[in-house]
PDB file of N, CA and C in Angstrom:
ATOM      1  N   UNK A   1     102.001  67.722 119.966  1.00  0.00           N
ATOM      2  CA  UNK A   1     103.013  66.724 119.708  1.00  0.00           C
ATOM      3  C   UNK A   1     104.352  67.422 119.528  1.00  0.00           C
ATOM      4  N   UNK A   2     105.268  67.050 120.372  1.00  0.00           N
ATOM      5  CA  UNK A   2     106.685  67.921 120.295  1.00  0.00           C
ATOM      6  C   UNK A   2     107.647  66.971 118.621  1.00  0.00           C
ATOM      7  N   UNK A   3     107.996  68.045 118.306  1.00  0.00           N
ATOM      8  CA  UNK A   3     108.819  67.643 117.042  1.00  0.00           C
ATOM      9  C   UNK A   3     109.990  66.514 116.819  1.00  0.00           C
ATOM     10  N   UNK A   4     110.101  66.245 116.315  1.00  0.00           N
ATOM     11  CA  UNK A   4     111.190  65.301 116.146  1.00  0.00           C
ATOM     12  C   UNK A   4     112.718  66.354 116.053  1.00  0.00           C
ATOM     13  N   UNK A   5     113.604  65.841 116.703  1.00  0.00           N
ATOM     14  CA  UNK A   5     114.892  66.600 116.959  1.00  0.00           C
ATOM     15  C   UNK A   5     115.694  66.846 115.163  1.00  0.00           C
ATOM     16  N   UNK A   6     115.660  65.988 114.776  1.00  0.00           N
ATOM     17  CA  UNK A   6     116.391  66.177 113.511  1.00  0.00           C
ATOM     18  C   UNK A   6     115.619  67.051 112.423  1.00  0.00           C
ATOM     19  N   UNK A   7     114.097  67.239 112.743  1.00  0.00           N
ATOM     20  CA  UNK A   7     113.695  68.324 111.639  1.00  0.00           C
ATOM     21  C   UNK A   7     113.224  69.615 111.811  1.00  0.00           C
ATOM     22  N   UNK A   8     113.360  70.302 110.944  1.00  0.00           N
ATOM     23  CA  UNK A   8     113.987  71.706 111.109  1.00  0.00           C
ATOM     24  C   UNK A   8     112.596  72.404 110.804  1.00  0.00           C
ATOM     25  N   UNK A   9     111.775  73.096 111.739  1.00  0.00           N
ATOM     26  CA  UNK A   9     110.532  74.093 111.186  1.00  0.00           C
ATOM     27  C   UNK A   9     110.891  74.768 109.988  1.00  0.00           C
ATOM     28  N   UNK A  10     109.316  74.781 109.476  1.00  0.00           N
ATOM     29  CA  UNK A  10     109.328  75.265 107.948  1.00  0.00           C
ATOM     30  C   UNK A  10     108.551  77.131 108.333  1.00  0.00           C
ATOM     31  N   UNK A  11     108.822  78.103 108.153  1.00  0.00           N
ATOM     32  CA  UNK A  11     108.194  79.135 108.639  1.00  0.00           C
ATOM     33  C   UNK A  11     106.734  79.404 107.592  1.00  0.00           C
ATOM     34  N   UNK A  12     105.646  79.504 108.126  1.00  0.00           N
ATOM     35  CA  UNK A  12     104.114  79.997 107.167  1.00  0.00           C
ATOM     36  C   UNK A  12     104.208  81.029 106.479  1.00  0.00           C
ATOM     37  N   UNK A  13     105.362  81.928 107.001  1.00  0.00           N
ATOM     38  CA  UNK A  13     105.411  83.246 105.437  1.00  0.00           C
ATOM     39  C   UNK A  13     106.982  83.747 105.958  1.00  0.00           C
ATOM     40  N   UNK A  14     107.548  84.444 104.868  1.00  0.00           N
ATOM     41  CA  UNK A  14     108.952  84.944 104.803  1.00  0.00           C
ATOM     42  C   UNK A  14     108.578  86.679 105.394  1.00  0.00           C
ATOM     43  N   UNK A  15     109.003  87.121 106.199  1.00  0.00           N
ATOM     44  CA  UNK A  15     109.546  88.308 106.663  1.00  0.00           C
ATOM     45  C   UNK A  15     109.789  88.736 105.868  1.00  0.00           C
ATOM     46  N   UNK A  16     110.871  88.502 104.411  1.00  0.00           N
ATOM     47  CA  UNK A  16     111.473  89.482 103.761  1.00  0.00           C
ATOM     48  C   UNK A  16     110.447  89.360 102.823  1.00  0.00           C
ATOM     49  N   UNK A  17     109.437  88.473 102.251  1.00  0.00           N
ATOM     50  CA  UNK A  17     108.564  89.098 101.344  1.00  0.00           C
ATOM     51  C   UNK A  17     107.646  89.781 101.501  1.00  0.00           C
ATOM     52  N   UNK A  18     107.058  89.487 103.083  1.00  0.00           N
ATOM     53  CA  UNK A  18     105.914  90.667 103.463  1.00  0.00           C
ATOM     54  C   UNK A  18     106.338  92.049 103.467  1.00  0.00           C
ATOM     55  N   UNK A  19     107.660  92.146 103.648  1.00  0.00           N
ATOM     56  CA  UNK A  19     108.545  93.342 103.758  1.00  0.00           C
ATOM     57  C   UNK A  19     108.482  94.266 102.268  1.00  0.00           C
ATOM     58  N   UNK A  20     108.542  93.397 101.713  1.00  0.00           N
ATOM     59  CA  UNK A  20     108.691  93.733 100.361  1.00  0.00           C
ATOM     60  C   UNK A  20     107.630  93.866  99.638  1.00  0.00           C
ATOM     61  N   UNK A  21     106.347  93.536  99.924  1.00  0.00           N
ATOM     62  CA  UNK A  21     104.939  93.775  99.151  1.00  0.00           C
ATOM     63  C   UNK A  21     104.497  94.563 100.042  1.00  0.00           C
ATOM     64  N   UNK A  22     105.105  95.037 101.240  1.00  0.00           N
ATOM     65  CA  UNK A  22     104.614  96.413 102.073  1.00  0.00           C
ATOM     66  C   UNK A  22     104.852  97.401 101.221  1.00  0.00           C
ATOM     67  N   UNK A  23     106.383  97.679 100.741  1.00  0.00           N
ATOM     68  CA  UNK A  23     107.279  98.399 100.507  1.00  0.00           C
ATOM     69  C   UNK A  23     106.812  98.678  99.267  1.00  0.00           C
ATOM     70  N   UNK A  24     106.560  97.774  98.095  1.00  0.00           N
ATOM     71  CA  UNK A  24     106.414  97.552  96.680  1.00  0.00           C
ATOM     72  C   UNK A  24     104.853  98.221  96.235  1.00  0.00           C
ATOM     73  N   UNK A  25     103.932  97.903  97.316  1.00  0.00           N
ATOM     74  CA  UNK A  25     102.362  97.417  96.865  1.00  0.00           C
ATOM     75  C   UNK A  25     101.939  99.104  97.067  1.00  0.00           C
ATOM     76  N   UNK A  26     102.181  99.897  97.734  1.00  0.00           N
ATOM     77  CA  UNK A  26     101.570 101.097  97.703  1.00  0.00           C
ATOM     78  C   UNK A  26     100.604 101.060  98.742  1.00  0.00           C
ATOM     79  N   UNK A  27     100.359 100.636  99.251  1.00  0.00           N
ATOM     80  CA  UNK A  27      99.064 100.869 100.212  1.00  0.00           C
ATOM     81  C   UNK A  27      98.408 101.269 101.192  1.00  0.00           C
ATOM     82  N   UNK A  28     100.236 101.940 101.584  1.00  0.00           N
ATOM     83  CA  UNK A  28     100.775 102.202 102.835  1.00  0.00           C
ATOM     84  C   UNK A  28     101.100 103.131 102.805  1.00  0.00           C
ATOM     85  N   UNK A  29      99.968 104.548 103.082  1.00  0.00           N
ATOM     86  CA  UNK A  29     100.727 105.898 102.522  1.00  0.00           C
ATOM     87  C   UNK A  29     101.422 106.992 103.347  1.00  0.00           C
ATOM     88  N   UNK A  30     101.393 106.340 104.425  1.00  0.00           N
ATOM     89  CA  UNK A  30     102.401 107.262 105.426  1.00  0.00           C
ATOM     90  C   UNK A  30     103.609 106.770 105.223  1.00  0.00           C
ATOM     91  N   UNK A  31     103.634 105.376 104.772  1.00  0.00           N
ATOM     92  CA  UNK A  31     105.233 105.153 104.286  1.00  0.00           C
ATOM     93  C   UNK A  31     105.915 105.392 103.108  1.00  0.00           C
ATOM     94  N   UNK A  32     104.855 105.693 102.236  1.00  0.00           N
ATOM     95  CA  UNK A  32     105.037 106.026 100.687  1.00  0.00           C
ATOM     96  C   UNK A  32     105.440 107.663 100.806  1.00  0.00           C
ATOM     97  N   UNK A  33     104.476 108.291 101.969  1.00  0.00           N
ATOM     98  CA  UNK A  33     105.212 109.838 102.119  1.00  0.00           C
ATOM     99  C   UNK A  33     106.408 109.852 102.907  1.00  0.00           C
ATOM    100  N   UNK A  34     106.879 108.901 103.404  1.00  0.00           N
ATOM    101  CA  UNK A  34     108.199 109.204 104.456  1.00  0.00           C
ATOM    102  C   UNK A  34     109.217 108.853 103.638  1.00  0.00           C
ATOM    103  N   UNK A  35     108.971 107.914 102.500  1.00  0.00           N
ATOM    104  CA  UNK A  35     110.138 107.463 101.934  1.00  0.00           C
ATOM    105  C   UNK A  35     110.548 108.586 100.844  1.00  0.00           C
ATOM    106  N   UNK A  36     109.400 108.661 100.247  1.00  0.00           N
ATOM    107  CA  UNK A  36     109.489 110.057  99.272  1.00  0.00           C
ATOM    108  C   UNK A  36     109.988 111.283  99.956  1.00  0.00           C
ATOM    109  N   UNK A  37     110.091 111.478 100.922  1.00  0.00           N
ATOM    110  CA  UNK A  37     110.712 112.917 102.068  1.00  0.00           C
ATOM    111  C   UNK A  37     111.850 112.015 101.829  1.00  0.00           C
ATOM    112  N   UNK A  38     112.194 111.288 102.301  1.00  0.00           N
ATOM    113  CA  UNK A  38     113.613 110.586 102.883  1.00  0.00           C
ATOM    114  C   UNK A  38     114.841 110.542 101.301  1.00  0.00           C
ATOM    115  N   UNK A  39     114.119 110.065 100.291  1.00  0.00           N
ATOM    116  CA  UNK A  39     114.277 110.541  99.113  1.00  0.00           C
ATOM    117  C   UNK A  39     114.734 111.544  98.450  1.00  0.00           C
ATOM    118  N   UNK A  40     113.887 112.465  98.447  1.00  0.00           N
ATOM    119  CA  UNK A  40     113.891 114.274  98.211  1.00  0.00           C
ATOM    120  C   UNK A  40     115.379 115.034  98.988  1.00  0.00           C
ATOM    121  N   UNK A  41     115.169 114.311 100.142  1.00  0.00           N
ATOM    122  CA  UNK A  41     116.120 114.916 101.063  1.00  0.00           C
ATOM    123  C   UNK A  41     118.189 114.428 100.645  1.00  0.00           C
ATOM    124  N   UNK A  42     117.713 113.236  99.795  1.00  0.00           N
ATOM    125  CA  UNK A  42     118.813 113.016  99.665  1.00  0.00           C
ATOM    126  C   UNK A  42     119.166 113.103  98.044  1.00  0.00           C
ATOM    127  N   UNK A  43     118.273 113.579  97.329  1.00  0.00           N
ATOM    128  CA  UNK A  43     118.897 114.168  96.093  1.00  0.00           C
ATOM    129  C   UNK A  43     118.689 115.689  96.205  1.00  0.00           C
ATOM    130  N   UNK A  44     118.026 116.505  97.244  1.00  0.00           N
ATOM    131  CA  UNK A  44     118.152 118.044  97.214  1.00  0.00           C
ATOM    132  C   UNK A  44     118.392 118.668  97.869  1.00  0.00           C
ATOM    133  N   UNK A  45     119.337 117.526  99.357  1.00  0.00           N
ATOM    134  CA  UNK A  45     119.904 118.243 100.409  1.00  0.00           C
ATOM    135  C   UNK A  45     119.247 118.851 101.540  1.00  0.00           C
ATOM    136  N   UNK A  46     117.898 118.160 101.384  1.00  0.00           N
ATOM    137  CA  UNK A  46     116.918 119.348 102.822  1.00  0.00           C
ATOM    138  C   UNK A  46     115.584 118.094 102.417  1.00  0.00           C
ATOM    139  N   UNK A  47     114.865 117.655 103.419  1.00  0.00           N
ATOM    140  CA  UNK A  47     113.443 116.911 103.029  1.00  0.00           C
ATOM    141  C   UNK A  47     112.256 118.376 103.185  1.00  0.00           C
ATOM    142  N   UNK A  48     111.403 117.726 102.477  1.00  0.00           N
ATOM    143  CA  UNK A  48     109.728 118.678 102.388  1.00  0.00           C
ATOM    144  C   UNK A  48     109.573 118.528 103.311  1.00  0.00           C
ATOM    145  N   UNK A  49     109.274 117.486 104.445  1.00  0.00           N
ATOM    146  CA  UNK A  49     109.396 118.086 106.191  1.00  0.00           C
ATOM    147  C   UNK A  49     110.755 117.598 106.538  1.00  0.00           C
ATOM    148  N   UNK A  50     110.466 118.582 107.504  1.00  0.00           N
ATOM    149  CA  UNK A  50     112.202 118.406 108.494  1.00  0.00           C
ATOM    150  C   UNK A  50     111.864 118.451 109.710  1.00  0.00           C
ATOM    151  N   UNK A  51     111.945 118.079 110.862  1.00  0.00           N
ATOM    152  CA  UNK A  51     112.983 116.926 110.359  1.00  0.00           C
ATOM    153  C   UNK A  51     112.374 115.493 109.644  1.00  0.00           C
ATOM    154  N   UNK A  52     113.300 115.118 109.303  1.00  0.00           N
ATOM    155  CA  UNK A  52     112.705 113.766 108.199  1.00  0.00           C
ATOM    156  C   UNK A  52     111.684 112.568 108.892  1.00  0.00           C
ATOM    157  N   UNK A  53     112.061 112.446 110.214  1.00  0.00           N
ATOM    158  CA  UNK A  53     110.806 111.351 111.019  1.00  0.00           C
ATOM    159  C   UNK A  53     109.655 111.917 111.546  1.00  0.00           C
ATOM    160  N   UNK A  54     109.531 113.582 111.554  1.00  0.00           N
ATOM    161  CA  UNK A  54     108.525 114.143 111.901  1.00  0.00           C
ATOM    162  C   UNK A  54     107.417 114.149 111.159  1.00  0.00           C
ATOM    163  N   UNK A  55     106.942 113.574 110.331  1.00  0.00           N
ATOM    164  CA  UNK A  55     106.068 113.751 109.381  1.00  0.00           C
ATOM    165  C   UNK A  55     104.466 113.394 109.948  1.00  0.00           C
ATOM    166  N   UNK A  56     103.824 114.572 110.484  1.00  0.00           N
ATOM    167  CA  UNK A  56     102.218 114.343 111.317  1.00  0.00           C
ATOM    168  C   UNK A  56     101.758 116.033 110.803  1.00  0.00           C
ATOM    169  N   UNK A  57     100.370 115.962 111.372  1.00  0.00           N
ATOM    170  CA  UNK A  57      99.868 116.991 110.778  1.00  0.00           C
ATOM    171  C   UNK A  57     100.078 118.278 111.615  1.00  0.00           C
ATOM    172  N   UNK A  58     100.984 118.102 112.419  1.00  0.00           N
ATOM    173  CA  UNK A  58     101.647 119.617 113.427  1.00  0.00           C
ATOM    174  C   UNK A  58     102.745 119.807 112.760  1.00  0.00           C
ATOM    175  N   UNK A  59     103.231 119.368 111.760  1.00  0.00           N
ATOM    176  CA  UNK A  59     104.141 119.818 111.069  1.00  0.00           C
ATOM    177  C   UNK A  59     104.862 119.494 109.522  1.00  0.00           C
ATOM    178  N   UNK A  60     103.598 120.312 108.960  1.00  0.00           N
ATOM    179  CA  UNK A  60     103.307 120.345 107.660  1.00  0.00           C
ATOM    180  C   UNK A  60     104.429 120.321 106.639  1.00  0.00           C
ATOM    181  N   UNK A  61     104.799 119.657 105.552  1.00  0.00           N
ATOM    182  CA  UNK A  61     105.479 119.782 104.303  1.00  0.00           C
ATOM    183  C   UNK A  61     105.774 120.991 104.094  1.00  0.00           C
ATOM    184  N   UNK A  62     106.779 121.900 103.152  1.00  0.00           N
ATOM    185  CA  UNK A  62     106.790 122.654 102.655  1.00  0.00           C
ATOM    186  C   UNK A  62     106.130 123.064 101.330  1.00  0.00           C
ATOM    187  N   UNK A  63     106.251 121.620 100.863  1.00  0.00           N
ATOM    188  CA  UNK A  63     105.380 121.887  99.266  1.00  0.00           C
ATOM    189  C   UNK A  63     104.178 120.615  99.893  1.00  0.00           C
ATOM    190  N   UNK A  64     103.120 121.003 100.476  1.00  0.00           N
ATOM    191  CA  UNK A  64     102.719 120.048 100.384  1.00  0.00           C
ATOM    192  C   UNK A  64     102.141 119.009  99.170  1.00  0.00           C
ATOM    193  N   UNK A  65     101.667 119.871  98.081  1.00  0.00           N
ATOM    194  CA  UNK A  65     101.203 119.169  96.692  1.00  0.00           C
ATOM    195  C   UNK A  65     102.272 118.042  96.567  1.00  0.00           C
ATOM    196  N   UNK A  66     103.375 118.416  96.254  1.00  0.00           N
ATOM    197  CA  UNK A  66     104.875 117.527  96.275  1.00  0.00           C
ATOM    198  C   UNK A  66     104.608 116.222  96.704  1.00  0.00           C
ATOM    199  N   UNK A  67     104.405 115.997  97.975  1.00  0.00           N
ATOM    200  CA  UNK A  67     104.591 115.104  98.921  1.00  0.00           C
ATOM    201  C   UNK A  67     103.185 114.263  98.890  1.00  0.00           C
ATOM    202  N   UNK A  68     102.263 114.944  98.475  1.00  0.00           N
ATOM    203  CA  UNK A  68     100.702 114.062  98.044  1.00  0.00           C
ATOM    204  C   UNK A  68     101.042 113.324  96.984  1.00  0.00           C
ATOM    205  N   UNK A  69     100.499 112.135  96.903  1.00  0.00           N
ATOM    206  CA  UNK A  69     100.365 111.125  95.895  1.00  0.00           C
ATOM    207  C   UNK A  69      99.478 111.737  95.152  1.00  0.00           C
ATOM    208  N   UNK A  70      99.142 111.106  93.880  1.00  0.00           N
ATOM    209  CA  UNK A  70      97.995 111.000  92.528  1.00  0.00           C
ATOM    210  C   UNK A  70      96.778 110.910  93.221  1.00  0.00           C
ATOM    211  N   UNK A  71      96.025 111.492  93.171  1.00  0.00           N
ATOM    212  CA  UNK A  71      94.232 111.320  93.704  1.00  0.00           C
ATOM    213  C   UNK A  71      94.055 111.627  95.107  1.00  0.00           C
ATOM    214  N   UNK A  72      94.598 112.448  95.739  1.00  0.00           N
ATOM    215  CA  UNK A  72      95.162 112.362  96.886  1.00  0.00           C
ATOM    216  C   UNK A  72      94.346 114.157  97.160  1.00  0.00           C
TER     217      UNK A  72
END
């Protein structure tokens, strides 16, 4: 059934909150280590990997302990 012209779709979930319980929730730990590099890098002038989007296992952290989470 095509919509009626005057009403406006309602969206099933917000973009910016899934965004934000990605970001918030932890669960996501290649992003929890990129942000923490991305971080590091900008209060100590250099990230634990460099370059900062390279982060895979051909090119290891400097500290890696650092850059591991808790239980990790």
């Amino acid at each position: 059934m095509k919509p009626a012209e005057n009403v406006v779709p309602v969206p099933k979930f917000s973009r910016r909150e899934r965004l934000a319980s990605v970001v918030t929730g932890g669960a996501n730990p290649p992003f929890n280590e990129n942000i923490s590099n991305r971080l590091w890098a900008m209060m100590m002038g250099k990230g634990l990997v460099q370059p900062l989007d390279l982060n895979h296992p051909a090119n290891p952290p400097s500290q890696p302990g650092t850059l591991e989470g808790p239980g990790r």
